[in-house]
C-alpha atoms as a PDB file:
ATOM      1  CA  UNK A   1      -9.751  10.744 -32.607  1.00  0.00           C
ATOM      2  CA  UNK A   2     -12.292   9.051 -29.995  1.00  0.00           C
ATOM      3  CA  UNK A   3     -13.962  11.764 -28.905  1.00  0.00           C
ATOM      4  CA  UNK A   4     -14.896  15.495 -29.235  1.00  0.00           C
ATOM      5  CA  UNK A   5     -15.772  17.853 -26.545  1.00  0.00           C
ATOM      6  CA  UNK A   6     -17.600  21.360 -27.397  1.00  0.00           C
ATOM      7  CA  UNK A   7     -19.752  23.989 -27.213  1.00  0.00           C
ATOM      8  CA  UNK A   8     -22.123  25.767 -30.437  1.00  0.00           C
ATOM      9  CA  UNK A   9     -22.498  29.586 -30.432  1.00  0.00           C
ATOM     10  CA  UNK A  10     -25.157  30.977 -32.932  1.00  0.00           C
ATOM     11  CA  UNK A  11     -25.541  34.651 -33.276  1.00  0.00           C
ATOM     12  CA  UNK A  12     -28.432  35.706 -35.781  1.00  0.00           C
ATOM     13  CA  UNK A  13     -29.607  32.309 -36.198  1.00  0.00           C
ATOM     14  CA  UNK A  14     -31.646  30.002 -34.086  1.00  0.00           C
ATOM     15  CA  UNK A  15     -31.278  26.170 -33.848  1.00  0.00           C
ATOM     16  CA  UNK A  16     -33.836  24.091 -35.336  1.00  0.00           C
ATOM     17  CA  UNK A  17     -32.481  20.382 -35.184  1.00  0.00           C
ATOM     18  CA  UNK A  18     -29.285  19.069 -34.671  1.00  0.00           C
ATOM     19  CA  UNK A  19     -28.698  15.560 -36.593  1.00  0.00           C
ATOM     20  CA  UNK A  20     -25.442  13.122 -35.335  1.00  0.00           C
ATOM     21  CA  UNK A  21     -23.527  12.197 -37.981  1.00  0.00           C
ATOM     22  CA  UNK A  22     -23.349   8.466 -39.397  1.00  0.00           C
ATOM     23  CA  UNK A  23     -21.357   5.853 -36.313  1.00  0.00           C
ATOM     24  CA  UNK A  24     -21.020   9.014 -33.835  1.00  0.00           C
ATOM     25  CA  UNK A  25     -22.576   8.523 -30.688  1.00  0.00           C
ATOM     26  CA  UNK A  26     -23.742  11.292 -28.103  1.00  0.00           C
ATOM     27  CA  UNK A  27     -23.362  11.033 -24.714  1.00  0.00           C
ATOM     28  CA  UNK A  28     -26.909  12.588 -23.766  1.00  0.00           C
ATOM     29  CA  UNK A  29     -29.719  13.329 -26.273  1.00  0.00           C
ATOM     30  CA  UNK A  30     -28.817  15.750 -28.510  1.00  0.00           C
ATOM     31  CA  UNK A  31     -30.881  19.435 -28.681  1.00  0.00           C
ATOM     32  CA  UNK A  32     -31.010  22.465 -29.432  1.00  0.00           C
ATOM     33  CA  UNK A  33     -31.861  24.067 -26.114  1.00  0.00           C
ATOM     34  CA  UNK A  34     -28.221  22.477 -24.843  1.00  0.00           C
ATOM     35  CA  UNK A  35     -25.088  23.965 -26.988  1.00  0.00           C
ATOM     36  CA  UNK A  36     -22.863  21.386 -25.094  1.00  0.00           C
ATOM     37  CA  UNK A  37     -22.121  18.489 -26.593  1.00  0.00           C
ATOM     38  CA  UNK A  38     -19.691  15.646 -25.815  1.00  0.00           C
ATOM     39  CA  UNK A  39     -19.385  13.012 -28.512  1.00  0.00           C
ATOM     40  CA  UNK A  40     -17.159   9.455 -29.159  1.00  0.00           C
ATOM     41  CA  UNK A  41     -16.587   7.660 -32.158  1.00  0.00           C
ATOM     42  CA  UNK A  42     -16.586   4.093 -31.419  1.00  0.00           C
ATOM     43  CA  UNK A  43     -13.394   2.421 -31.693  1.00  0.00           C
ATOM     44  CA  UNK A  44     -11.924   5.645 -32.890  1.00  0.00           C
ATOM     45  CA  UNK A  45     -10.744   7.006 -36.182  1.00  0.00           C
ATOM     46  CA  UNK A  46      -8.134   8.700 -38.282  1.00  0.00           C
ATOM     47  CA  UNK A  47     -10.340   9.765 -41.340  1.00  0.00           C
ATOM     48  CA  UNK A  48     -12.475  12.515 -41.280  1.00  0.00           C
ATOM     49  CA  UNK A  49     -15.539  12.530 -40.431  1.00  0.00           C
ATOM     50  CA  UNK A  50     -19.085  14.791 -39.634  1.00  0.00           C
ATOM     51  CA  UNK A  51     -19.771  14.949 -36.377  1.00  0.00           C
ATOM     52  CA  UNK A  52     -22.870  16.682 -36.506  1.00  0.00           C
ATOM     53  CA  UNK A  53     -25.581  18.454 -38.619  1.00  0.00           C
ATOM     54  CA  UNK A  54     -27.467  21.890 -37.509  1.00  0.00           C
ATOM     55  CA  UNK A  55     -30.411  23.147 -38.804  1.00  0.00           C
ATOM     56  CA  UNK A  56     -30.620  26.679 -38.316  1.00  0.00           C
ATOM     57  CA  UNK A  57     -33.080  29.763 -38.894  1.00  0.00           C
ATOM     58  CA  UNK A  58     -32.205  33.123 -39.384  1.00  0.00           C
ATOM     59  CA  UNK A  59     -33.781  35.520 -37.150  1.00  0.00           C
ATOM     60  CA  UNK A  60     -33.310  39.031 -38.791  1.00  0.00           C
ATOM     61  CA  UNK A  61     -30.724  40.199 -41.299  1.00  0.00           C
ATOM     62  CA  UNK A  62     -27.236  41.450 -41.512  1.00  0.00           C
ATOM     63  CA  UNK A  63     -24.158  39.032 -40.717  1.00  0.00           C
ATOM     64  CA  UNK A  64     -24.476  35.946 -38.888  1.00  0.00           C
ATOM     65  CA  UNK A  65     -21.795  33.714 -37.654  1.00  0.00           C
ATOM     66  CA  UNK A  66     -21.064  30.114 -36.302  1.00  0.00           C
ATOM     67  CA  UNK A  67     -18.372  29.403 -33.690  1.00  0.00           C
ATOM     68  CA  UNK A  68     -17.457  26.226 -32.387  1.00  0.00           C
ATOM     69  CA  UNK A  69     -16.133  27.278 -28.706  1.00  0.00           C
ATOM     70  CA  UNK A  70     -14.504  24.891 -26.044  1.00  0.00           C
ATOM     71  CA  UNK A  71     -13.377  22.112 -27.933  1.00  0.00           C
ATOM     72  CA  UNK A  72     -11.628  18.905 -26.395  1.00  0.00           C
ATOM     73  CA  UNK A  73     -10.682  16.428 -28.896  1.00  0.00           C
ATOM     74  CA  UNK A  74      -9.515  13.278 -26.984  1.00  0.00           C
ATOM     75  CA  UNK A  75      -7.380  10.207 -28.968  1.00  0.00           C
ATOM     76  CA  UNK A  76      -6.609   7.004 -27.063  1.00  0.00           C
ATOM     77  CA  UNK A  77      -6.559   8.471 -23.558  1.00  0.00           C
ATOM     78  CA  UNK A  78      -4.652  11.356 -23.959  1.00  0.00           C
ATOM     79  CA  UNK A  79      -5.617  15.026 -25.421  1.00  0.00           C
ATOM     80  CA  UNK A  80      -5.221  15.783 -29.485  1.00  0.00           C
ATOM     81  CA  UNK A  81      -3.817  19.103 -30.958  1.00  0.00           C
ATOM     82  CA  UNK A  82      -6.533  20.996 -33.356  1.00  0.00           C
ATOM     83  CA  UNK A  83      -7.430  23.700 -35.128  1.00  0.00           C
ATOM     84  CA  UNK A  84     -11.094  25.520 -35.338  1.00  0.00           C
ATOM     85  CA  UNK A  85     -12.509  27.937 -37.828  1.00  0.00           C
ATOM     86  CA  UNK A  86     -15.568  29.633 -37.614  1.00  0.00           C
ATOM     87  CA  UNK A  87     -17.831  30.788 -40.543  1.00  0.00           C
ATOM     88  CA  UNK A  88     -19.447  34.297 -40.952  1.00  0.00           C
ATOM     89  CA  UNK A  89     -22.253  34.445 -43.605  1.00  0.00           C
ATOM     90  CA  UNK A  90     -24.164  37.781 -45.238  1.00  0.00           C
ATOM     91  CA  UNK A  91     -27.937  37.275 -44.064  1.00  0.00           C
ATOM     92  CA  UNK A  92     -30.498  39.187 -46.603  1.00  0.00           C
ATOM     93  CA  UNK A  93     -33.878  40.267 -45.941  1.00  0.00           C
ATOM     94  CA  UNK A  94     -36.478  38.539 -48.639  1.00  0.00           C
ATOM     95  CA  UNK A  95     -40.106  39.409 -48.698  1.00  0.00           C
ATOM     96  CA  UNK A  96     -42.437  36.902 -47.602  1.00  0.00           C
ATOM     97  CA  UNK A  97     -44.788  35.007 -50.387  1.00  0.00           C
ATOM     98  CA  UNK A  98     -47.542  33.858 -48.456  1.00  0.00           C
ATOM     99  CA  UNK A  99     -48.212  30.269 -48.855  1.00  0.00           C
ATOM    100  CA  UNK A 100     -50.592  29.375 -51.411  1.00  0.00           C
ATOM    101  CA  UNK A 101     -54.115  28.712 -50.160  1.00  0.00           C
ATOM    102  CA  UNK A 102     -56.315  26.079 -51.420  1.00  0.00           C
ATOM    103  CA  UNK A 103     -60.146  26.995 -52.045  1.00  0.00           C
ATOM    104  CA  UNK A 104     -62.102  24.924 -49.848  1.00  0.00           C
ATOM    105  CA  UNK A 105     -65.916  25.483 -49.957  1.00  0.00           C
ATOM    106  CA  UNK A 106     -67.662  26.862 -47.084  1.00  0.00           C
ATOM    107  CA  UNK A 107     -69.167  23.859 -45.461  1.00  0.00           C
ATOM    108  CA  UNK A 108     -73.070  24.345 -44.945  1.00  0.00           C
ATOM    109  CA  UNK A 109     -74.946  25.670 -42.042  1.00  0.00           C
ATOM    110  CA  UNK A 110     -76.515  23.377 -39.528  1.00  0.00           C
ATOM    111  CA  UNK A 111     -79.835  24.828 -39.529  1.00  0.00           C
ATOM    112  CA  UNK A 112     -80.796  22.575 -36.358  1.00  0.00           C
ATOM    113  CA  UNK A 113     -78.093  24.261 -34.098  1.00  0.00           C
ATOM    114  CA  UNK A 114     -76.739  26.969 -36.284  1.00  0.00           C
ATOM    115  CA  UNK A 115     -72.969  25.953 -36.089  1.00  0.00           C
ATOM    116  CA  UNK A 116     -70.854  25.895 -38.969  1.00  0.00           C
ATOM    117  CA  UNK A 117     -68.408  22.586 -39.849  1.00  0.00           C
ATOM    118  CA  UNK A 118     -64.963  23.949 -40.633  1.00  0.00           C
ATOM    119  CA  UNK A 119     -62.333  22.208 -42.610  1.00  0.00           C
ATOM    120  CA  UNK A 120     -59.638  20.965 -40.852  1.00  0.00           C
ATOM    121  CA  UNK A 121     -56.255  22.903 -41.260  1.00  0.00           C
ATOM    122  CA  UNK A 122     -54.032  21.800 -43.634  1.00  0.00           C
ATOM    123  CA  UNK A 123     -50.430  20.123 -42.360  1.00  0.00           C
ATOM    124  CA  UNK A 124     -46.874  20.945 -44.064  1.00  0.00           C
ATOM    125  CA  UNK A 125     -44.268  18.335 -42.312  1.00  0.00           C
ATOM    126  CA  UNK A 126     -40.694  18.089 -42.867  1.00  0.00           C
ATOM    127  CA  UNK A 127     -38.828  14.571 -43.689  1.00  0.00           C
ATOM    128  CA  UNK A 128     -38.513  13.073 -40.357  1.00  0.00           C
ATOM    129  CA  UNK A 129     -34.969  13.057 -39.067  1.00  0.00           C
ATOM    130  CA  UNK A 130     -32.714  10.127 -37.856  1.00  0.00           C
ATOM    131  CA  UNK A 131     -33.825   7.785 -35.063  1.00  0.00           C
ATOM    132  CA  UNK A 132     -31.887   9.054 -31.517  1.00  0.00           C
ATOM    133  CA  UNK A 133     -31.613   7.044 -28.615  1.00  0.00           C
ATOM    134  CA  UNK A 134     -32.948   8.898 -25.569  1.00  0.00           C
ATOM    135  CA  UNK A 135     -31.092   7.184 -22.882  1.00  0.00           C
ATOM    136  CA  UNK A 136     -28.531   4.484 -24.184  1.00  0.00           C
ATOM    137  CA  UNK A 137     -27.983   1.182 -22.539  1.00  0.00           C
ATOM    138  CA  UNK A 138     -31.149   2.576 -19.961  1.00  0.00           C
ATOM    139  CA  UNK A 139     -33.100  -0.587 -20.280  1.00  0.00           C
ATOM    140  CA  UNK A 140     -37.105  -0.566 -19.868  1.00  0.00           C
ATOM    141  CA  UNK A 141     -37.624   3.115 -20.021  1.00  0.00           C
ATOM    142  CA  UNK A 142     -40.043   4.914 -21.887  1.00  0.00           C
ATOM    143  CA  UNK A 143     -42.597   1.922 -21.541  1.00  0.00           C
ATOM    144  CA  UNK A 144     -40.370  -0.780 -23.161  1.00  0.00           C
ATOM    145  CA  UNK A 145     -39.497  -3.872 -22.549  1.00  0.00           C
ATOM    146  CA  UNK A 146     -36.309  -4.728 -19.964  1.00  0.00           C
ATOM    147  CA  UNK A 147     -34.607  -6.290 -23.334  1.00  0.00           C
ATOM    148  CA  UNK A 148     -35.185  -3.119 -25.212  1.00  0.00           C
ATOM    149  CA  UNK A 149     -34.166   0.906 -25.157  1.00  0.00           C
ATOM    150  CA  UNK A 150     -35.863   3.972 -25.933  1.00  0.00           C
ATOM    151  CA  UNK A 151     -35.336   5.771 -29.377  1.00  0.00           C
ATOM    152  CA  UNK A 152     -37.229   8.879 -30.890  1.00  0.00           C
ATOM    153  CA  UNK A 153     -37.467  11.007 -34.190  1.00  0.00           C
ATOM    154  CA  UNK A 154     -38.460  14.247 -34.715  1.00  0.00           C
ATOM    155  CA  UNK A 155     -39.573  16.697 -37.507  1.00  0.00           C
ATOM    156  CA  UNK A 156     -41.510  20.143 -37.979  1.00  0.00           C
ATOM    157  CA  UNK A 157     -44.677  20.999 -39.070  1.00  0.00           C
ATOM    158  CA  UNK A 158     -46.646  23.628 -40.250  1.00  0.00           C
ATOM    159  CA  UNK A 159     -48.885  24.796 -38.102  1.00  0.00           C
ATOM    160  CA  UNK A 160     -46.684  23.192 -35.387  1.00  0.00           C
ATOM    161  CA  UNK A 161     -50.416  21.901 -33.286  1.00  0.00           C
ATOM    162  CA  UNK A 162     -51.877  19.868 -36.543  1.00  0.00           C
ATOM    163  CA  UNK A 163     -49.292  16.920 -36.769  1.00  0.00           C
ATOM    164  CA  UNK A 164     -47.501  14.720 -34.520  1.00  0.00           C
ATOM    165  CA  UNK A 165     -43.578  15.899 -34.330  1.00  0.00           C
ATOM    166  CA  UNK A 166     -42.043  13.084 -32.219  1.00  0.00           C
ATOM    167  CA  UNK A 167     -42.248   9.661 -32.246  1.00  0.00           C
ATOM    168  CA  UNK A 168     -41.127   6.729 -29.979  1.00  0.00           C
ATOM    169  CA  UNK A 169     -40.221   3.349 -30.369  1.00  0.00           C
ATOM    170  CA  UNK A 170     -38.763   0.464 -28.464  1.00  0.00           C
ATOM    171  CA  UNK A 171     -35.486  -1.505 -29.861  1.00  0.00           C
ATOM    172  CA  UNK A 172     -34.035  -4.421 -28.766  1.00  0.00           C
ATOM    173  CA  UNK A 173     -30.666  -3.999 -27.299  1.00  0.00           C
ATOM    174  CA  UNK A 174     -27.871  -6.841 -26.827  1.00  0.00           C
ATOM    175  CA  UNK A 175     -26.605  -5.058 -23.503  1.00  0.00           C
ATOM    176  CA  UNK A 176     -30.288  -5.237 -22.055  1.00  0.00           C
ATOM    177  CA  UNK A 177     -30.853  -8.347 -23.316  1.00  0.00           C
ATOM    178  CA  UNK A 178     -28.024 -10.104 -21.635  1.00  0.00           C
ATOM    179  CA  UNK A 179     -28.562  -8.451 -18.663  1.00  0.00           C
ATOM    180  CA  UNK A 180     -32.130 -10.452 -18.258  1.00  0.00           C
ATOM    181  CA  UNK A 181     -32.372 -14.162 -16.669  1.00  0.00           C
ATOM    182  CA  UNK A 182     -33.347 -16.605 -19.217  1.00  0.00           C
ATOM    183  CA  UNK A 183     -35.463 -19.809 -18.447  1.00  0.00           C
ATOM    184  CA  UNK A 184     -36.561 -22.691 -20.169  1.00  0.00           C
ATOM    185  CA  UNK A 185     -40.701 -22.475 -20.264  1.00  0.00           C
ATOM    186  CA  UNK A 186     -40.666 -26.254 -20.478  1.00  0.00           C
ATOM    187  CA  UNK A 187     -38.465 -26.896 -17.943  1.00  0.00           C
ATOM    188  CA  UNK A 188     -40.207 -24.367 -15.829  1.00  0.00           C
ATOM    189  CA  UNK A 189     -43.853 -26.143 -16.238  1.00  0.00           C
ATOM    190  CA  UNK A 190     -42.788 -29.261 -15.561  1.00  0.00           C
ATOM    191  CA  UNK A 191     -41.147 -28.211 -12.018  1.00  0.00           C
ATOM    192  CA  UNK A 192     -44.067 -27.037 -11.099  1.00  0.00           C
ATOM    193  CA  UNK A 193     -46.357 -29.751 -12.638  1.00  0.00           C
ATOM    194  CA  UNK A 194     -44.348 -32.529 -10.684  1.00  0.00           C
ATOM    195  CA  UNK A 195     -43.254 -30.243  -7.398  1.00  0.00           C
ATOM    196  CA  UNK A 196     -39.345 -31.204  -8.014  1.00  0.00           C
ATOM    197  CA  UNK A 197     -36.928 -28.517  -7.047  1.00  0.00           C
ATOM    198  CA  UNK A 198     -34.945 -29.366 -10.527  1.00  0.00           C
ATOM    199  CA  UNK A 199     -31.581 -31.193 -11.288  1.00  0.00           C
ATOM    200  CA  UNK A 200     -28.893 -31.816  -9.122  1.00  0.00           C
ATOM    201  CA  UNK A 201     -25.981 -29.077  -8.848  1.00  0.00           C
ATOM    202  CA  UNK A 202     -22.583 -30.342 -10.831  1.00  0.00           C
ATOM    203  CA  UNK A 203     -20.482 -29.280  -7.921  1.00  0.00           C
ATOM    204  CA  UNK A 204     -22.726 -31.131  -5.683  1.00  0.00           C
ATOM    205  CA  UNK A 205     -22.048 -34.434  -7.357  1.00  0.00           C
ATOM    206  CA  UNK A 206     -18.179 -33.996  -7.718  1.00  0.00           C
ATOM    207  CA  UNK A 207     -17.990 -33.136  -3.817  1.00  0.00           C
ATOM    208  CA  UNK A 208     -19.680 -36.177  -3.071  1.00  0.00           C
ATOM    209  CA  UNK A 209     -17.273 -38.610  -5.651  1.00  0.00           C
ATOM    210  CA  UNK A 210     -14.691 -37.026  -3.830  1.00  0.00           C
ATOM    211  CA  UNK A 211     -15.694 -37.901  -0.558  1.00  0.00           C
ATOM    212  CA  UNK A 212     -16.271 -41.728  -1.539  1.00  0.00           C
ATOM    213  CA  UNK A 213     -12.643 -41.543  -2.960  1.00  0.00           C
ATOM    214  CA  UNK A 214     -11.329 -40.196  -0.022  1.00  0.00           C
ATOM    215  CA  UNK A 215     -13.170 -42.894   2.116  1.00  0.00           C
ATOM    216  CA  UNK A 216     -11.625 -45.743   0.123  1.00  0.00           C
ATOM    217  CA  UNK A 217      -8.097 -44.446   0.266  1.00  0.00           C
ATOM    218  CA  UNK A 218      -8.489 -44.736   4.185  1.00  0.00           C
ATOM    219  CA  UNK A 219      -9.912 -47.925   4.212  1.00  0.00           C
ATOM    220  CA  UNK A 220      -6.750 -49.456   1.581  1.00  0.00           C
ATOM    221  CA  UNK A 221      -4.317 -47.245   3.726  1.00  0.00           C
ATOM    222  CA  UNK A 222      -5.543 -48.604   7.512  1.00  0.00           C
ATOM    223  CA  UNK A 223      -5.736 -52.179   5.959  1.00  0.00           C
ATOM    224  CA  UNK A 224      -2.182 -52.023   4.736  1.00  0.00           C
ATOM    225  CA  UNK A 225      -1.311 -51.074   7.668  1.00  0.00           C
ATOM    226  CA  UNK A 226      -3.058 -54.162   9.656  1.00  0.00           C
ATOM    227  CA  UNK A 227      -1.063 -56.517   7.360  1.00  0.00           C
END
C-alpha cells in the first residue's frame, strides 16, 4: 500500500483534531473542516499501519456512527482490493459537574477611580498535538527562511480566548536547502576587495590546449610535407 484515498462521515459527533499517524504523510494540511483526505506512505508498505487519529465530540445522545466513504487504496501504480467497516457506538446523556472553582479574593477597590482589578481567567489546555507541516517542500513561507518550511501544532483550551492554540515554527528542509546557491564568503570578499572577476572557467582552459595542439599538428604536417 502507497497510498489511501477517502472521505470521513461523522453523524452525532463533531471533529475536534485529526492527528497523522507515525511516517504517513498528507498531501494538504490535515482538518477537520475538510473530510477529504488523500494520504502516501513513503516507500510503501505491507504491514499495517494507522493512518490517522480523530478526536471527536459528541453532540447530543442516542447512536452515533463513523463511516469511512470513498476509499482509493493505491499499491505501486496500480489500484488495491479492500474492505471497510464502519463502527456504530451507543451515545449516553451524563449530567454536567461544573468545573471546580477556585476562591480567589475580591481584589480591592481603587478608591482614586473606582474600578475594580479582576483576576485573570484561569486556562485549561490540552497536550499539544504533533508538529504538521503546512505546505511541504513550499520553501520560505510563513516568514521562514528559503532553506526552511513551515510547520504548526495545535491544542484546545478552556476558555478557547485565554491561551495560545497554534504555534509556528520554521525547519530546515534538505529539498529547500539544495535548491539555494551556495557561495564561499571568503572567496566572495576578496573579489570584491581586489575587483577580479574570479578564476578561470575549466572548459575555457581545455579549449584553448586544444587549439595549441591543433596548431602544432599543422605546423609538423605542412613541414613534412615541404621535405
Amino acid at each position: 500500500m502507497c497510498a489511501v484515498e477517502r472521505e470521513l462521515q461523522l453523524d452525532k459527533l463533531s471533529c475536534k483534531s485529526i492527528v497523522l499517524g507515525e511516517g504517513v504523510k498528507a498531501q494538504d494540511s490535515l482538518s477537520c473542516t475538510d473530510s477529504t483526505f488523500l494520504l502516501g506512505i513513503p516507500g510503501c508498505t505491507t504491514e499495517d499501519i494507522t493512518l490517522f487519529t480523530v478526536k471527536v465530540q459528541a453532540t447530543n445522545s442516542g447512536s452515533a456512527t463513523v463511516d469511512v466513504t470513498g476509499i482509493d487504496v493505491i499499491g505501486e501504480g496500480m489500484p488495491l482490493p479492500f474492505d471497510s467497516t464502519g463502527g456504530v457506538y451507543n451515545i449516553t446523556a451524563v449530567a454536567a459537574t461544573p468545573p471546580a472553582v477556585p476562591t480567589v479574593p475580591v481584589a480591592p477597590t481603587n478608591t482614586k477611580n473606582d474600578e475594580v482589578i479582576k483576576p485573570a481567567p484561569t486556562c485549561t489546555c490540552d497536550d499539544w498535538g504533533e508538529w504538521q507541516w503546512r505546505l511541504q517542500n513550499d520553501c520560505g513561507r510563513g516568514g521562514c527562511d528559503s532553506a526552511q518550511v513551515l510547520q504548526t501544532r495545535e491544542r484546545e483550551c478552556d476558555p478557547v480566548s485565554c491561551e495560545i492554540e497554534v504555534e509556528n515554527r520554521c525547519v530546515a528542509d534538505a529539498y529547500c536547502a539544495s535548491m539555494v546557491p551556495v557561495v564561499d564568503d571568503e572567496d566572495l570578499s576578496q573579489t570584491a576587495a581586489t575587483g577580479e572577476t574570479g578564476p578561470i572557467p575549466g572548459w575555457l582552459i581545455a579549449g584553448l590546449i586544444l587549439l595549441i595542439m591543433i596548431g602544432v599538428i599543422v605546423y609538423f604536417s605542412k613541414k613534412k610535407k615541404q621535405q
